[in-house]
Protein backbone atom coordinates (compact mmCIF):
# COMPACT_ATOMS: atom_id res chain seq x y z
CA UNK A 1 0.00 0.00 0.00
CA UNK A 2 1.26 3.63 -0.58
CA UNK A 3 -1.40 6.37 0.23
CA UNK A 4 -0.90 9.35 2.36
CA UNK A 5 -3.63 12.13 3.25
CA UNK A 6 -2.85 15.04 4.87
CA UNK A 7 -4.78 18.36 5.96
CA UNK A 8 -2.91 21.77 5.61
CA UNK A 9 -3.18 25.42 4.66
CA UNK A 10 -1.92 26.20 1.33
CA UNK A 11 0.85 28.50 1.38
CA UNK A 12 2.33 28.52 -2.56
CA UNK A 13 1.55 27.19 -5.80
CA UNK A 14 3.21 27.20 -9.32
CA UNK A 15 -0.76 27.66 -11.09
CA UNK A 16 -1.46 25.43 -13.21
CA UNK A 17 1.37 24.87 -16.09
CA UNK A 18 1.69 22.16 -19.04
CA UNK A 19 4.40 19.42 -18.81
CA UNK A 20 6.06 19.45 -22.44
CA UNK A 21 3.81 16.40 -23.34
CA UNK A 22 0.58 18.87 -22.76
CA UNK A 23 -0.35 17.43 -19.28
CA UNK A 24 -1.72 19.88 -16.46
CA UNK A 25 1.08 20.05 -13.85
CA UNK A 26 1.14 21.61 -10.69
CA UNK A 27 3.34 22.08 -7.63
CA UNK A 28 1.97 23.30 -3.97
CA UNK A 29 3.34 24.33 -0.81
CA UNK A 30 1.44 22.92 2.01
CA UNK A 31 1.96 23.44 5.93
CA UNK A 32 0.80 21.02 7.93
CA UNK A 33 -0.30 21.36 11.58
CA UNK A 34 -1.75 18.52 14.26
CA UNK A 35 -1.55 16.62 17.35
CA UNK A 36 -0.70 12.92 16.65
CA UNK A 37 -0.66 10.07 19.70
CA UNK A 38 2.60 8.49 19.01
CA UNK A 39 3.54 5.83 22.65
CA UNK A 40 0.24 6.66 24.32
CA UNK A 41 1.75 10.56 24.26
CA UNK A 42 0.35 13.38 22.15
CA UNK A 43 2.84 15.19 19.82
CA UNK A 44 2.80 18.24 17.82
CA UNK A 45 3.55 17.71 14.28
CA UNK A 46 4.67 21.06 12.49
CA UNK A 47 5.44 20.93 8.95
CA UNK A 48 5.99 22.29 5.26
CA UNK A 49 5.83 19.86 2.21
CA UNK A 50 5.62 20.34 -1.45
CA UNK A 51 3.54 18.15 -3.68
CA UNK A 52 2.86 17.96 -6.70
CA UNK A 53 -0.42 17.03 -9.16
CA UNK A 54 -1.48 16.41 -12.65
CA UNK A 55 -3.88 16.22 -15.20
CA UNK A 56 -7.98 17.17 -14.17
CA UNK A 57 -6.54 17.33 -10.39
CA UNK A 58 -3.90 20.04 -11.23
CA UNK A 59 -6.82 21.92 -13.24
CA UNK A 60 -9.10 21.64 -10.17
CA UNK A 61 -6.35 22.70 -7.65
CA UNK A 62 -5.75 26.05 -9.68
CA UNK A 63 -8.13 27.09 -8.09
CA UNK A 64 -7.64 26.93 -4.42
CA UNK A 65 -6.33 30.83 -3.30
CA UNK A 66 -3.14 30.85 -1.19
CA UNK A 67 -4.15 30.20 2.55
CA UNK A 68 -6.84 27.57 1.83
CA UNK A 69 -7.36 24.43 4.05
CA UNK A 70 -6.82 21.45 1.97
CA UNK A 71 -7.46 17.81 2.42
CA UNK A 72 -5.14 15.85 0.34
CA UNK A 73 -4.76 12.49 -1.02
CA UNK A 74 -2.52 10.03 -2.85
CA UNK A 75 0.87 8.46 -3.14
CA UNK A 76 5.05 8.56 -2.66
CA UNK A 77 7.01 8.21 -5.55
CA UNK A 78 10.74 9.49 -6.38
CA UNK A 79 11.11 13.23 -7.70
CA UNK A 80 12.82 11.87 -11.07
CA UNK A 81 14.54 9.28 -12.63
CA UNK A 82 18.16 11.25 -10.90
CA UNK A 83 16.35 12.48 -8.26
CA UNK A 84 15.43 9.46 -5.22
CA UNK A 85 13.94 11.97 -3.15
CA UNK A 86 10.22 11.70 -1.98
CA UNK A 87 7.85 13.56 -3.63
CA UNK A 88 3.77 13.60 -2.72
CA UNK A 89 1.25 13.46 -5.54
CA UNK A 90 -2.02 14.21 -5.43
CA UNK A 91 -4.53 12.39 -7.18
CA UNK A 92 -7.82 14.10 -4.79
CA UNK A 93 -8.63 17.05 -2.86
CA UNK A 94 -11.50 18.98 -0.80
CA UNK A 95 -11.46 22.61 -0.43
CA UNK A 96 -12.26 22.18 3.81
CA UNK A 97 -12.24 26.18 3.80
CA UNK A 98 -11.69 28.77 1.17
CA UNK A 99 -9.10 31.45 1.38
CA UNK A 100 -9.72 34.77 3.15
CA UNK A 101 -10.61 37.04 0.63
CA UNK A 102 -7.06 39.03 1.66
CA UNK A 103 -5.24 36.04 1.10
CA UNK A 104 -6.34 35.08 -2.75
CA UNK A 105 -3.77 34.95 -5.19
C-alpha cells in the first residue's frame, strides 16, 4: 500500500502549467499542523511539504487561493529518474475552507 492524506493550509503554488507532453502540472506548498498520539503521548507535528499534481486534479487545484485548508490524497514516488527523493502526488482534494478574501492569489 502507498497512500498518504494530509490536511494543511496552502501557502504557494506554481498555477497550473503544461508538462512538455501537454499534461496539467502543478506544484503546492502545504503546511501542515496537528496533534498525533505516538507511545500513548500526544505530539505536535509542524510541517511544510511540497507536492505535486497532474492532469484534471492540477486543473481543479488552480483554483484553491493561497491560505486555503486542503485535504489531500494520494501516493510517494521518487522526484525523477536522478532524483530518489520523496515527492507527494495528489490524485484528490477537498477545499475544507476557502481562502480569506485578503489572502487570494
Amino acid at each position: 500500500m502507498n497512500r498518504f492524506e494530509l490536511t494543511g493550509e496552502l501557502l504557494a503554488s506554481t498555477g497550473a502549467r503544461r508538462t512538455p507532453s501537454g499534461l496539467p502540472t502543478m506544484r503546492l506548498h502545504l503546511r501542515h499542523r496537528s496533534t498525533q498520539t505516538e507511545a500513548a503521548r500526544d505530539r505536535t507535528v509542524e510541517l511544510e511539504i511540497e507536492l505535486v499534481a497532474f492532469g484534471p486534479v492540477a486543473e481543479a487545484l488552480a483554483g484553491a487561493g493561497i491560505g486555503s485548508r486542503l485535504r489531500l490524497a494520494g501516493f510517494i514516488d521518487h522526484k525523477g529518474a536522478r532524483d530518489p527523493r520523496p515527492e507527494l502526488h495528489v490524485t484528490e482534494f477537498d477545499i475544507l475552507a476557502p481562502a480569506a478574501p485578503d489572502h487570494m492569489n
